[in-house]
N, C-alpha and C. Protein backbone atom coordinates (compact mmCIF):
# COMPACT_ATOMS: atom_id res chain seq x y z
N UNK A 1 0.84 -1.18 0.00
CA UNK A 1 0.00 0.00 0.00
C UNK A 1 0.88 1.23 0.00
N UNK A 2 0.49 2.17 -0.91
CA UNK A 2 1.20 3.14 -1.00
C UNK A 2 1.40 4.62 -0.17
N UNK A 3 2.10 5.28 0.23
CA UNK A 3 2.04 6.09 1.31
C UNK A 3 1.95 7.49 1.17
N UNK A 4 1.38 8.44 1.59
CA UNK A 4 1.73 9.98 1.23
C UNK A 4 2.35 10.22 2.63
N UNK A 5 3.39 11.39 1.73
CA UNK A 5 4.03 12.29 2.71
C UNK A 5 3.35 13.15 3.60
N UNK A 6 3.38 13.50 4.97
CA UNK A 6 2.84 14.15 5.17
C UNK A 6 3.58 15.89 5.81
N UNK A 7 3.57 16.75 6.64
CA UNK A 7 4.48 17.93 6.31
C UNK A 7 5.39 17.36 7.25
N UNK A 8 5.22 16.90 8.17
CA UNK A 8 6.64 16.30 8.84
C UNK A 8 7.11 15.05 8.73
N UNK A 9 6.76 14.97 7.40
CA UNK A 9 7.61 13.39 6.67
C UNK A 9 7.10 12.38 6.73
N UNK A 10 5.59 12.43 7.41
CA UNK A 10 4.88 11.12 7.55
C UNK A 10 4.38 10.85 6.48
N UNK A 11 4.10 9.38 6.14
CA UNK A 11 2.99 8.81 5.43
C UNK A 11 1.89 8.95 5.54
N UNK A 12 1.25 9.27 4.68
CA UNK A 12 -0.74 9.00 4.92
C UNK A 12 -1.18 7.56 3.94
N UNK A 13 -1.77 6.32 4.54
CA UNK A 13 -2.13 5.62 3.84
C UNK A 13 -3.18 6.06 3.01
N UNK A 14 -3.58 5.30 1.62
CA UNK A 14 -4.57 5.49 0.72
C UNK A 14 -4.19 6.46 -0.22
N UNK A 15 -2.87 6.81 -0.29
CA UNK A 15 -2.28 7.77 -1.32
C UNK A 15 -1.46 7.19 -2.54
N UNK A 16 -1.44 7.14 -3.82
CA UNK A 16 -0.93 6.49 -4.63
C UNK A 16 0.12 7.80 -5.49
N UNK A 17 -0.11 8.87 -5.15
CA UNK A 17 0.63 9.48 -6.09
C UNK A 17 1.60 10.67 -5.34
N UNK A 18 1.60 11.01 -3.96
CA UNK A 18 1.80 11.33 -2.61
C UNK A 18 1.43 12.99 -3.11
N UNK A 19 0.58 13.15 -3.69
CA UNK A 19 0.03 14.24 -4.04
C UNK A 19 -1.44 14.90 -2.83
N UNK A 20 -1.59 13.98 -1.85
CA UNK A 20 -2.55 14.39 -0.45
C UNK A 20 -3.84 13.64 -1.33
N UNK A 21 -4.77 13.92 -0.32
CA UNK A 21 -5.71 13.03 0.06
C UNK A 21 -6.84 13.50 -1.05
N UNK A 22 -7.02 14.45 -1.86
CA UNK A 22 -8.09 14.84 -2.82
C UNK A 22 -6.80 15.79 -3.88
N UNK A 23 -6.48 14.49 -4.79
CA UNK A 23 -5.04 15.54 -5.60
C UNK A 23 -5.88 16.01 -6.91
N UNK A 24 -5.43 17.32 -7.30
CA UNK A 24 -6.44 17.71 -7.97
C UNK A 24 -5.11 17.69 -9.26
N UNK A 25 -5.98 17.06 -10.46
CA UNK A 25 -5.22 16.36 -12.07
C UNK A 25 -5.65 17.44 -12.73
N UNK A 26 -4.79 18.70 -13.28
CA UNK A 26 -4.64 19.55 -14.52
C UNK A 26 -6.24 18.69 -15.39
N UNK A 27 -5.73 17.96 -16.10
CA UNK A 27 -6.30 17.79 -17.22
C UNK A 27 -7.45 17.22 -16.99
N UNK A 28 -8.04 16.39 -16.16
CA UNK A 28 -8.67 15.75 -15.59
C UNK A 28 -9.76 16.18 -14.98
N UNK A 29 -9.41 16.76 -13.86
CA UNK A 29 -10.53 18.01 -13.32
C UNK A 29 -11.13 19.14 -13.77
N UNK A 30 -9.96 19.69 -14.56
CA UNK A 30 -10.34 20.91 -15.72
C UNK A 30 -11.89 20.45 -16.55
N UNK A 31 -11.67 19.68 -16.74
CA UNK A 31 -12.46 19.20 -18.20
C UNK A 31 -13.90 18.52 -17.02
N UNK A 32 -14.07 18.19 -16.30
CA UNK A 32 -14.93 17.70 -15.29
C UNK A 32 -15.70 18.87 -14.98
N UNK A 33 -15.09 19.84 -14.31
CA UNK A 33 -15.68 21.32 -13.58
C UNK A 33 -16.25 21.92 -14.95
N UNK A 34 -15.58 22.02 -15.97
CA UNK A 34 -16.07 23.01 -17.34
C UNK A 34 -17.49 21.90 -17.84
N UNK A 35 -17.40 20.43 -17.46
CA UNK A 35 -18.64 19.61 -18.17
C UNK A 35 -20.16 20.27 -17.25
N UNK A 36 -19.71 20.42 -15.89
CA UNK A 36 -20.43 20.30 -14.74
C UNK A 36 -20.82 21.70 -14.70
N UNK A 37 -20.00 22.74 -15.52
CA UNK A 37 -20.42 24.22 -15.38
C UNK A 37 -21.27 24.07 -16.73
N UNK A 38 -20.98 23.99 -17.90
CA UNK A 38 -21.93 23.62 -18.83
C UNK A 38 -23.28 22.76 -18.73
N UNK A 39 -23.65 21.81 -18.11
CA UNK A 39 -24.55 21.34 -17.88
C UNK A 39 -25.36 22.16 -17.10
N UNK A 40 -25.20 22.75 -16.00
CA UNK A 40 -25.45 23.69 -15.14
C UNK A 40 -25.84 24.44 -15.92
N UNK A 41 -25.59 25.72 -16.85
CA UNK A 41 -25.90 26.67 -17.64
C UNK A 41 -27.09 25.85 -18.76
N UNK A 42 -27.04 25.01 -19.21
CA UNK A 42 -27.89 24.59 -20.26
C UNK A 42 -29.35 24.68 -19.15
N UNK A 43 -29.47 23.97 -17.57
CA UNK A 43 -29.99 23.56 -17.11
C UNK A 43 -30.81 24.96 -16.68
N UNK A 44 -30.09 26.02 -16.34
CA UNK A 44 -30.84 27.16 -15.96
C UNK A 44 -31.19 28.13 -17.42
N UNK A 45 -30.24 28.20 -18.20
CA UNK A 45 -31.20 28.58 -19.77
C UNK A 45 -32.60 28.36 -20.30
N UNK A 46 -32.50 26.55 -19.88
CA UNK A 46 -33.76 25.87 -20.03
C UNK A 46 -35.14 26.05 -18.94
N UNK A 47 -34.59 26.78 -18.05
CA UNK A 47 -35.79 27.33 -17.19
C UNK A 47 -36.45 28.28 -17.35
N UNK A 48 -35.01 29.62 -17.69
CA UNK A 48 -35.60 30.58 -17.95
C UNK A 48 -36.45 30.79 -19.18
N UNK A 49 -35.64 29.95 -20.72
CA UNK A 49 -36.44 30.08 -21.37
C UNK A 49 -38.05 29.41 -20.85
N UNK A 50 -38.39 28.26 -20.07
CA UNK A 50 -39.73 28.31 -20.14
C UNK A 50 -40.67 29.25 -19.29
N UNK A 51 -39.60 29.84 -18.42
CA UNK A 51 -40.43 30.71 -17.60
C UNK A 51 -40.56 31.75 -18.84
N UNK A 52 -39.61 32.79 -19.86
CA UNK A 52 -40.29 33.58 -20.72
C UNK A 52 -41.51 32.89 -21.53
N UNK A 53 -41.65 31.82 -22.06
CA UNK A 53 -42.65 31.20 -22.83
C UNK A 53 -43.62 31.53 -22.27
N UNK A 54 -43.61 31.19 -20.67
CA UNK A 54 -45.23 31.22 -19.96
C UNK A 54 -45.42 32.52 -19.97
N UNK A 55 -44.98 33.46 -19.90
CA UNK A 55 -45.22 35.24 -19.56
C UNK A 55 -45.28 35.72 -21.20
N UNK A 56 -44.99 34.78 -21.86
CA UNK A 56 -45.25 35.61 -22.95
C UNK A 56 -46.71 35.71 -23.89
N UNK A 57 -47.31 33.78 -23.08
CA UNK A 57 -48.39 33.78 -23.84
C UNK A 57 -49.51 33.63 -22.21
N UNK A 58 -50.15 34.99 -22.10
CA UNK A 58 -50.80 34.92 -20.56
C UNK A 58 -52.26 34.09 -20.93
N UNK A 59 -52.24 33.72 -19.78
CA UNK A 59 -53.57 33.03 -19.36
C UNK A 59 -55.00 33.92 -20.37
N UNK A 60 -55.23 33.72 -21.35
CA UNK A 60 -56.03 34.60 -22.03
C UNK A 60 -57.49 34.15 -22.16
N UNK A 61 -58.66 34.61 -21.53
CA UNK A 61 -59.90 33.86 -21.15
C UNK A 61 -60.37 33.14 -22.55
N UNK A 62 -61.04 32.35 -22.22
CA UNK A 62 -61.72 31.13 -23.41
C UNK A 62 -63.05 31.26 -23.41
N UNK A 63 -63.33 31.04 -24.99
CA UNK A 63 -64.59 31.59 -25.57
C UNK A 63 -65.23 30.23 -25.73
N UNK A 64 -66.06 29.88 -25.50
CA UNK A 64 -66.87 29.05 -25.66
C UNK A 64 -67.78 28.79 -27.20
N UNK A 65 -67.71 27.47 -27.85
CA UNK A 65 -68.29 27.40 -29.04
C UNK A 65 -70.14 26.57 -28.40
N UNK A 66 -70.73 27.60 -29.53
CA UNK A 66 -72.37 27.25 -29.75
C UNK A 66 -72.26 26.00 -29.44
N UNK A 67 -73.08 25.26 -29.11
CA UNK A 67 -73.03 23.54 -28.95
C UNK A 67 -74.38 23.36 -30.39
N UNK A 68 -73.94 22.08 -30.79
CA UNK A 68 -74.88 22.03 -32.10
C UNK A 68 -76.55 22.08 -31.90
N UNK A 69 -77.24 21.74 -30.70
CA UNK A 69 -78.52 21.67 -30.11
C UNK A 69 -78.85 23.10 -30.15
N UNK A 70 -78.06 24.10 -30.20
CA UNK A 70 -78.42 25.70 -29.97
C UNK A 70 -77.98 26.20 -31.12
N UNK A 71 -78.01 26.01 -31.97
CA UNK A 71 -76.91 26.82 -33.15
C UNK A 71 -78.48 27.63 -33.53
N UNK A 72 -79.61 27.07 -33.76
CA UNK A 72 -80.91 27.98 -34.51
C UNK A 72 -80.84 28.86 -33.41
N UNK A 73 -80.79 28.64 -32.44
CA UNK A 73 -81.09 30.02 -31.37
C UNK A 73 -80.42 30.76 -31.61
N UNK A 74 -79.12 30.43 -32.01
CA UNK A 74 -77.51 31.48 -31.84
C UNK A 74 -77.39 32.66 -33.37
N UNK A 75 -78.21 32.06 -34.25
CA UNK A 75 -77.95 32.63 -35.66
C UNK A 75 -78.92 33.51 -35.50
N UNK A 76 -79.74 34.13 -35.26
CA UNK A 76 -80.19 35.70 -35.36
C UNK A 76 -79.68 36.49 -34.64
N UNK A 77 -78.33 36.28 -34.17
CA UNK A 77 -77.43 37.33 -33.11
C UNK A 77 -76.43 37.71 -34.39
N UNK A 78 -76.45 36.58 -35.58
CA UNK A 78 -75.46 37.15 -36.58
C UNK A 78 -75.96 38.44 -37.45
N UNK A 79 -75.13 38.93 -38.40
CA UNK A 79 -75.25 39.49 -39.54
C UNK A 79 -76.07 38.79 -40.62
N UNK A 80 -76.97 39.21 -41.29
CA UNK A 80 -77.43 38.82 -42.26
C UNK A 80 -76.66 37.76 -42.99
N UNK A 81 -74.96 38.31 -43.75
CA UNK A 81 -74.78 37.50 -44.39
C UNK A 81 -74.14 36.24 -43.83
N UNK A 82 -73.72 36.41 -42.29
CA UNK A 82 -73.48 35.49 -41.34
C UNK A 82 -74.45 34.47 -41.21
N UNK A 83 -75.69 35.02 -41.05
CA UNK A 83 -76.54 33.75 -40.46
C UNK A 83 -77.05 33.03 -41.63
N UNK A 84 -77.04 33.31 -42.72
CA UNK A 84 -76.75 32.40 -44.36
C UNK A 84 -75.81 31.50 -44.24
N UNK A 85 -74.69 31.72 -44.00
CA UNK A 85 -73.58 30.77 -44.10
C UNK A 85 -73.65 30.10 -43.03
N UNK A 86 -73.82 30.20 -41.55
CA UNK A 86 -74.41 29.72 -40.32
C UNK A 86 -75.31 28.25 -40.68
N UNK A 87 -76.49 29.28 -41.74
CA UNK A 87 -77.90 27.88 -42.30
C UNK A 87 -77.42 26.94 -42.59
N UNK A 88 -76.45 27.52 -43.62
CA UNK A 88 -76.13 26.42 -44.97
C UNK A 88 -75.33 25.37 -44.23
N UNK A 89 -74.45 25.58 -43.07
CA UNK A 89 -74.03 24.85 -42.51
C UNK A 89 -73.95 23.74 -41.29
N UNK A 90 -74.67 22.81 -41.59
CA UNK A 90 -75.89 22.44 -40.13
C UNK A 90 -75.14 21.59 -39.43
N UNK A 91 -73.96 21.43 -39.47
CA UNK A 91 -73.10 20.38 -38.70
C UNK A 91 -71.84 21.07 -38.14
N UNK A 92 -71.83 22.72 -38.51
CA UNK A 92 -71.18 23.11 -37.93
C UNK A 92 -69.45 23.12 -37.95
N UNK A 93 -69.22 22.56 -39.29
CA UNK A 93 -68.16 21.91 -39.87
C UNK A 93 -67.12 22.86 -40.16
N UNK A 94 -67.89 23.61 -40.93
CA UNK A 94 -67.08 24.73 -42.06
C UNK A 94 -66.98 26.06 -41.25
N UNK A 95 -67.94 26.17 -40.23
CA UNK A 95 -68.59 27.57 -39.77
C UNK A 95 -69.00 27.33 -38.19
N UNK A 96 -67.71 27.36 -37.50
CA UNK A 96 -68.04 26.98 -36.29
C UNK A 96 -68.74 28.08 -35.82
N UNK A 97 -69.81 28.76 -34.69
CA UNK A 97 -69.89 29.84 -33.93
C UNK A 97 -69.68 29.71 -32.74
N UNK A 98 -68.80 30.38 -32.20
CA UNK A 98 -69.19 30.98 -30.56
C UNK A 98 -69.93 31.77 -29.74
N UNK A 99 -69.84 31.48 -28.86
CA UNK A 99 -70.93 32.51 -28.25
C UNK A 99 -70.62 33.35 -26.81
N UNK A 100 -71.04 34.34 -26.64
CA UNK A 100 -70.85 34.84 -25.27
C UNK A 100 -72.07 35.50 -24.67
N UNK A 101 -72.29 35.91 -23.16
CA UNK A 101 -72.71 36.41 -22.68
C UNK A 101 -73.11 37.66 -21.98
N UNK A 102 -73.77 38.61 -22.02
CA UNK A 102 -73.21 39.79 -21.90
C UNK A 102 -74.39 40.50 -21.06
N UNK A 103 -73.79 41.02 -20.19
CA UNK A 103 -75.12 42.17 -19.46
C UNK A 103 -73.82 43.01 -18.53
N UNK A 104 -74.61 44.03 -18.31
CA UNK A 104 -74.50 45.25 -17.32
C UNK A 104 -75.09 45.11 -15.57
N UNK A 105 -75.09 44.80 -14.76
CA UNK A 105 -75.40 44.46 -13.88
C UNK A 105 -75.02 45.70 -13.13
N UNK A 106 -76.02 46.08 -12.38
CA UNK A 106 -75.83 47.31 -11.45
C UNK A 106 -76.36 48.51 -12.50
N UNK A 107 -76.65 47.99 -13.84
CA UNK A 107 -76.85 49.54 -15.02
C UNK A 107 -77.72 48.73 -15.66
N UNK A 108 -79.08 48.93 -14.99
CA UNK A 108 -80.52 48.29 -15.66
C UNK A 108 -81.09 49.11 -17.38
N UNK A 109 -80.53 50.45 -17.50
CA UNK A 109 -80.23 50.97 -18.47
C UNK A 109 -79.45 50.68 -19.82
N UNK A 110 -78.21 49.74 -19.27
CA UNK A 110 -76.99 49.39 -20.13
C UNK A 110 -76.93 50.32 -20.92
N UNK A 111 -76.72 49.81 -22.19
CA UNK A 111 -76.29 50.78 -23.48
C UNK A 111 -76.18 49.84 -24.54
N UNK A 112 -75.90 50.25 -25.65
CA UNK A 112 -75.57 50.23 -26.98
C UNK A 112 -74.02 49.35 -27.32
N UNK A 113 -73.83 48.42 -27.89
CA UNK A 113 -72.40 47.70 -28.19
C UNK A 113 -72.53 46.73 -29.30
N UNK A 114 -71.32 47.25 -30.04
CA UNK A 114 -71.04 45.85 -30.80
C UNK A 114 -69.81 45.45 -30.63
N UNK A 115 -69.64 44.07 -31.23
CA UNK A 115 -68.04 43.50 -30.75
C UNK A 115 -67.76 43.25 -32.25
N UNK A 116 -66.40 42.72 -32.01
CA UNK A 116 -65.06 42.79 -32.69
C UNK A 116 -64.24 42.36 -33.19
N UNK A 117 -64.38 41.11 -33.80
CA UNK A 117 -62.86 40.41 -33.98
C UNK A 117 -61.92 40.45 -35.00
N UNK A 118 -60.52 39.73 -35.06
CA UNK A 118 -60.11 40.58 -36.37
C UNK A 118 -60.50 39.82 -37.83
N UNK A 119 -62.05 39.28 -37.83
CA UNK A 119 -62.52 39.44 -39.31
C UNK A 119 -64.19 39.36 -38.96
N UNK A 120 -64.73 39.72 -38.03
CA UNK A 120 -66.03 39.88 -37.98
C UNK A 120 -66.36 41.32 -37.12
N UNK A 121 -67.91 41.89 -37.50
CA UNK A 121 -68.48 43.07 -36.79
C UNK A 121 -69.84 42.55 -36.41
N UNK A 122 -70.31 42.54 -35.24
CA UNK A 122 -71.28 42.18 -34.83
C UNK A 122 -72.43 43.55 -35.12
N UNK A 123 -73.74 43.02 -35.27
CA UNK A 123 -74.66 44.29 -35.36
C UNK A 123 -74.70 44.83 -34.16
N UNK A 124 -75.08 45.80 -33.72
CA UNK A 124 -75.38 46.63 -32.32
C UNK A 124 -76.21 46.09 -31.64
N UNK A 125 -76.11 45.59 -29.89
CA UNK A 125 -76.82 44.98 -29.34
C UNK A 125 -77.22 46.35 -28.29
N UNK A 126 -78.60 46.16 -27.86
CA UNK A 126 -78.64 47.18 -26.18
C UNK A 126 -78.71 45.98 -25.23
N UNK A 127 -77.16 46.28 -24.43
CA UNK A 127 -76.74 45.05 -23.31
C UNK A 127 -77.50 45.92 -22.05
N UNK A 128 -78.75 45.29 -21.24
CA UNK A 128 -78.76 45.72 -19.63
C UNK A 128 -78.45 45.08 -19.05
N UNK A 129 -78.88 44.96 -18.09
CA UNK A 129 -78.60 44.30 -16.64
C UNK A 129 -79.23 42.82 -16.86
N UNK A 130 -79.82 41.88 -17.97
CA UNK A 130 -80.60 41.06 -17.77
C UNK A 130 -79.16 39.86 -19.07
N UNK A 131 -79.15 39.03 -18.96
CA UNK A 131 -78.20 38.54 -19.58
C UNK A 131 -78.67 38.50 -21.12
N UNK A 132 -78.00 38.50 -21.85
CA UNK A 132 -78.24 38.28 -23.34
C UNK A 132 -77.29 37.54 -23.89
N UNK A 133 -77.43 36.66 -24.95
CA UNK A 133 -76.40 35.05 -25.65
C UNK A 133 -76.33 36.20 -27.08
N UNK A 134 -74.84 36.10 -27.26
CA UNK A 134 -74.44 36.85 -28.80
C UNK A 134 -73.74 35.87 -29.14
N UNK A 135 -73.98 35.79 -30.45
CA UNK A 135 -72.62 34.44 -31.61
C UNK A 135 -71.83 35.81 -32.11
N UNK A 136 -71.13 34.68 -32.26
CA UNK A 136 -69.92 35.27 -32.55
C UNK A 136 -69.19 34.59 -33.58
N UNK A 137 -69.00 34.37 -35.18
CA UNK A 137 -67.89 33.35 -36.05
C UNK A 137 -66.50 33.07 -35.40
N UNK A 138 -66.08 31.76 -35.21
CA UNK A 138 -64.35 32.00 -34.50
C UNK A 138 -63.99 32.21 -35.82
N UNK A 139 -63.00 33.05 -35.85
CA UNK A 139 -61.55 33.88 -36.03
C UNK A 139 -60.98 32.93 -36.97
N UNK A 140 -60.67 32.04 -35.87
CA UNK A 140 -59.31 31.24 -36.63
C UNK A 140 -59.93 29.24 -36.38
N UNK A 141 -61.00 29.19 -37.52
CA UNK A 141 -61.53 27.29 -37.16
C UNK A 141 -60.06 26.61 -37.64
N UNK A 142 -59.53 26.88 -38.19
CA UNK A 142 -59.04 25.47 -38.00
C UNK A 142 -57.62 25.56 -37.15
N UNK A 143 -57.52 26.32 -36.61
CA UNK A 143 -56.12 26.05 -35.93
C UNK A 143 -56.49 26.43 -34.33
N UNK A 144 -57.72 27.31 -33.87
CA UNK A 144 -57.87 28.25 -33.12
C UNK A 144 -56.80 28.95 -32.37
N UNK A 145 -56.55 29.62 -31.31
CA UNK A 145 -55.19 30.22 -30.88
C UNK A 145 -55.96 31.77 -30.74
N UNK A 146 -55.50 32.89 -30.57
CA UNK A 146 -55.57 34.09 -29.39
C UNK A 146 -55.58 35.17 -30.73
N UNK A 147 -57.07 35.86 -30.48
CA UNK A 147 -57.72 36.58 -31.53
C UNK A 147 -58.00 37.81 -30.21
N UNK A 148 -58.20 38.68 -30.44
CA UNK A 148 -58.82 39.97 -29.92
C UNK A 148 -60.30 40.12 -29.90
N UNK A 149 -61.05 40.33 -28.73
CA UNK A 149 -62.52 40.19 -29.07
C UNK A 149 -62.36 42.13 -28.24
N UNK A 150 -63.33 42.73 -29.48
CA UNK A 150 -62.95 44.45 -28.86
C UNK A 150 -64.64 44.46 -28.68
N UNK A 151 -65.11 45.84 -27.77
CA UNK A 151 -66.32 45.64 -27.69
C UNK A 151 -66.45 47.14 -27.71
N UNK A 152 -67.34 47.73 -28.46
CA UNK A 152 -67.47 49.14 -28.97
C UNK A 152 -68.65 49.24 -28.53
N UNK A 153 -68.77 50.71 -27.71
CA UNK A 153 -70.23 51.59 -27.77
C UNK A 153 -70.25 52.26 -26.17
N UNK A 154 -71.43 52.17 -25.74
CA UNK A 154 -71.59 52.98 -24.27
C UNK A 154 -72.07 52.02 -23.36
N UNK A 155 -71.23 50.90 -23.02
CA UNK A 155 -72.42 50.35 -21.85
C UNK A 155 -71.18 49.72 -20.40
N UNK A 156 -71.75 50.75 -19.80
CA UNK A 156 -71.09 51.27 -18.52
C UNK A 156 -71.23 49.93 -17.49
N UNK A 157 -70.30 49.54 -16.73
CA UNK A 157 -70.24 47.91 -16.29
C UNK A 157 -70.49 47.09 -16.91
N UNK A 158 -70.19 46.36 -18.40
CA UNK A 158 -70.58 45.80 -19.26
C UNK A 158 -69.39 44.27 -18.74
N UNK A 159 -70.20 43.12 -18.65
CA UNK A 159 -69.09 42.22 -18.53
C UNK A 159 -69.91 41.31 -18.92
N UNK A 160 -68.85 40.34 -20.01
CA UNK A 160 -68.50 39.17 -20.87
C UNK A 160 -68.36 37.84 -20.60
N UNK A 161 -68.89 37.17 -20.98
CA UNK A 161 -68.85 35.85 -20.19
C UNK A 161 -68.04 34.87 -21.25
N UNK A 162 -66.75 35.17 -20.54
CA UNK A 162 -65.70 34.12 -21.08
C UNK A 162 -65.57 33.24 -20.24
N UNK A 163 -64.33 32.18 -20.17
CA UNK A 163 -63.84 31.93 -18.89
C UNK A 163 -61.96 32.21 -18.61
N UNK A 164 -61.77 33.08 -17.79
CA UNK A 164 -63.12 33.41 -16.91
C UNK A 164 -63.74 34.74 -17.43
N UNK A 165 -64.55 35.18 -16.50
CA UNK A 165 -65.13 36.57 -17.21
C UNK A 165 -64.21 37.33 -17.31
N UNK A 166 -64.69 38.63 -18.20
CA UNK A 166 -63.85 39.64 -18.36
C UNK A 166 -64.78 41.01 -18.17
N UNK A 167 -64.63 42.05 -17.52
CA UNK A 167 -65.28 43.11 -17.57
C UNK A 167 -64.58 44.18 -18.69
N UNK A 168 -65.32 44.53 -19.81
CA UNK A 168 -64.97 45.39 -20.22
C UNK A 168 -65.59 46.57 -20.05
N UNK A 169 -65.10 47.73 -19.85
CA UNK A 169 -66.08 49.25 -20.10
C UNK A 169 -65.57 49.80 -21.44
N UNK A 170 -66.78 50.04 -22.01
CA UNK A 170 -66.58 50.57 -23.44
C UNK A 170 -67.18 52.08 -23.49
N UNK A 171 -66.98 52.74 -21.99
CA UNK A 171 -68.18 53.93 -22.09
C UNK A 171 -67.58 54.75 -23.32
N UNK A 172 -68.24 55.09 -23.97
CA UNK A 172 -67.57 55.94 -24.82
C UNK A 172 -66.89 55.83 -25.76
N UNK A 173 -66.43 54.42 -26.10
CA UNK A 173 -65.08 54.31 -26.75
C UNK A 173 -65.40 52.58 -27.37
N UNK A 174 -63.88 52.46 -26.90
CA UNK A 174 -63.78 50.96 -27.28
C UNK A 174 -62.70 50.26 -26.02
N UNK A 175 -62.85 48.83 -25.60
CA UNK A 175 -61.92 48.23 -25.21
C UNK A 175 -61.96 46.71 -25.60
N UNK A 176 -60.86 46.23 -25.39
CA UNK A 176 -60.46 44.99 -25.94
C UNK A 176 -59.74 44.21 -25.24
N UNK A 177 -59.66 42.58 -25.08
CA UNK A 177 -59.75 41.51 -24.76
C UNK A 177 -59.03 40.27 -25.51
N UNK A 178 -57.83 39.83 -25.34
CA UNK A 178 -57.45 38.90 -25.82
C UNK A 178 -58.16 37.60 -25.67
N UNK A 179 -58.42 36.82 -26.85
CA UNK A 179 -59.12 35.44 -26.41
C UNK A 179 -58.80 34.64 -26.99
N UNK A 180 -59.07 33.00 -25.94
CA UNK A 180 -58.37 31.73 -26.92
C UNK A 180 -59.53 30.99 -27.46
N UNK A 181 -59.76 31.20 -28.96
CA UNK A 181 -60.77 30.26 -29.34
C UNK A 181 -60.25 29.06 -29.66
N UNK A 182 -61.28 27.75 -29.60
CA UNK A 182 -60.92 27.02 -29.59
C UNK A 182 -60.90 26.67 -30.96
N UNK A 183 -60.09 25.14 -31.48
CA UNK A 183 -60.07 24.86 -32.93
C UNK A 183 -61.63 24.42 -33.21
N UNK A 184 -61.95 24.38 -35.06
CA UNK A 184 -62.96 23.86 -35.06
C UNK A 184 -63.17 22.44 -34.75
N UNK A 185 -64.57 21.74 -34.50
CA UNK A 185 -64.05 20.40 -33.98
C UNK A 185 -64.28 19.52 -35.14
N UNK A 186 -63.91 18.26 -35.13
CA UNK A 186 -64.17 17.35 -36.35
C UNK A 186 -65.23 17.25 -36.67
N UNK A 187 -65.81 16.78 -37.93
CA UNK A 187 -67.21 16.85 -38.59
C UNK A 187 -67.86 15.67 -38.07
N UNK A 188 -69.53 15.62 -37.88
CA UNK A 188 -70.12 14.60 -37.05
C UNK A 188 -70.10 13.80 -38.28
């Protein structure tokens, strides 16, 4: 068994190279610490990038699609040339709709609104205090993913029934609402 020196000339058993008890190898350790610092860095890169991913795409409320048992109820909330293409489509295939909910609560008065997305204009509804069902065409059927639903006109405490809800106030103006519609679903 081989011996290390120790400072007053002793041996230390378990030493093979009398270099002390944890001998640290140039080439050896170098390349160990740089694997172990690299792994390390990949390991916290890979966090942060998913922590930016999550902050970049926020929790954005979900719109709910017509269910096929309600679609005749839902099509005189469209546009004329909406609720044509709505008819023609009875399975809901080509022409999914969504729908939301909308009243003023606390403003039995409400007001005047239409909504928004970026390829439909809803006709002008008067939202009060009592709930009302509006369709809505999704945006984007076949892929769905995060469309803007804006809601224009005067109706003062006006809130939306996504999930979860969203209150918009449009007194006067306009405000807007990121939303995740869903894809269209497969044909029955």
């Amino acid at each position: 068994m081989a011996m290390q020196e120790r400072d007053g000339g002793e041996q230390s058993p378990g030493s093979t190279d009398g270099l002390g008890a944890f001998p640290f190898r140039p080439g050896k350790d170098a390349s160990s610490i740089s694997a172990m610092l690299l792994a390390g860095v990949a390991i916290l890169g890979a966090f942060i990038g998913w922590f930016l991913t999550m902050r970049a795409e926020p929790d954005a409320p979900i719109i709910a699609l017509v269910p096929q048992e309600q679609i005749a109820d839902a099509i005189p909330t469209l546009t004329p040339d909406n609720q044509r293409i709505a008819q023609s489509d009875s399975r809901q295939c080509r022409y999914p709709v969504a729908f939301i909910t909308v009243s003023t609560p606390g403003n039995p008065a409400g007001g005047t609104v239409t909504f928004r997305t970026s390829k439909y204009r809803s006709p002008s509804f008067h939202v009060t205090d009592q709930p009302q069902r509006i369709a809505l065409p999704n945006p984007l059927p076949d892929s769905g993913g995060l469309d803007p639903l804006t809601a224009e006109g005067n109706a003062k405490g006006l809130l939306v029934s996504l999930y979860p809800t969203a209150r918009m106030e449009p007194a006067t103006g306009s405000t807007t609402v990121t939303v995740r519609w869903p894809a269209r679903p497969p044909c029955k």
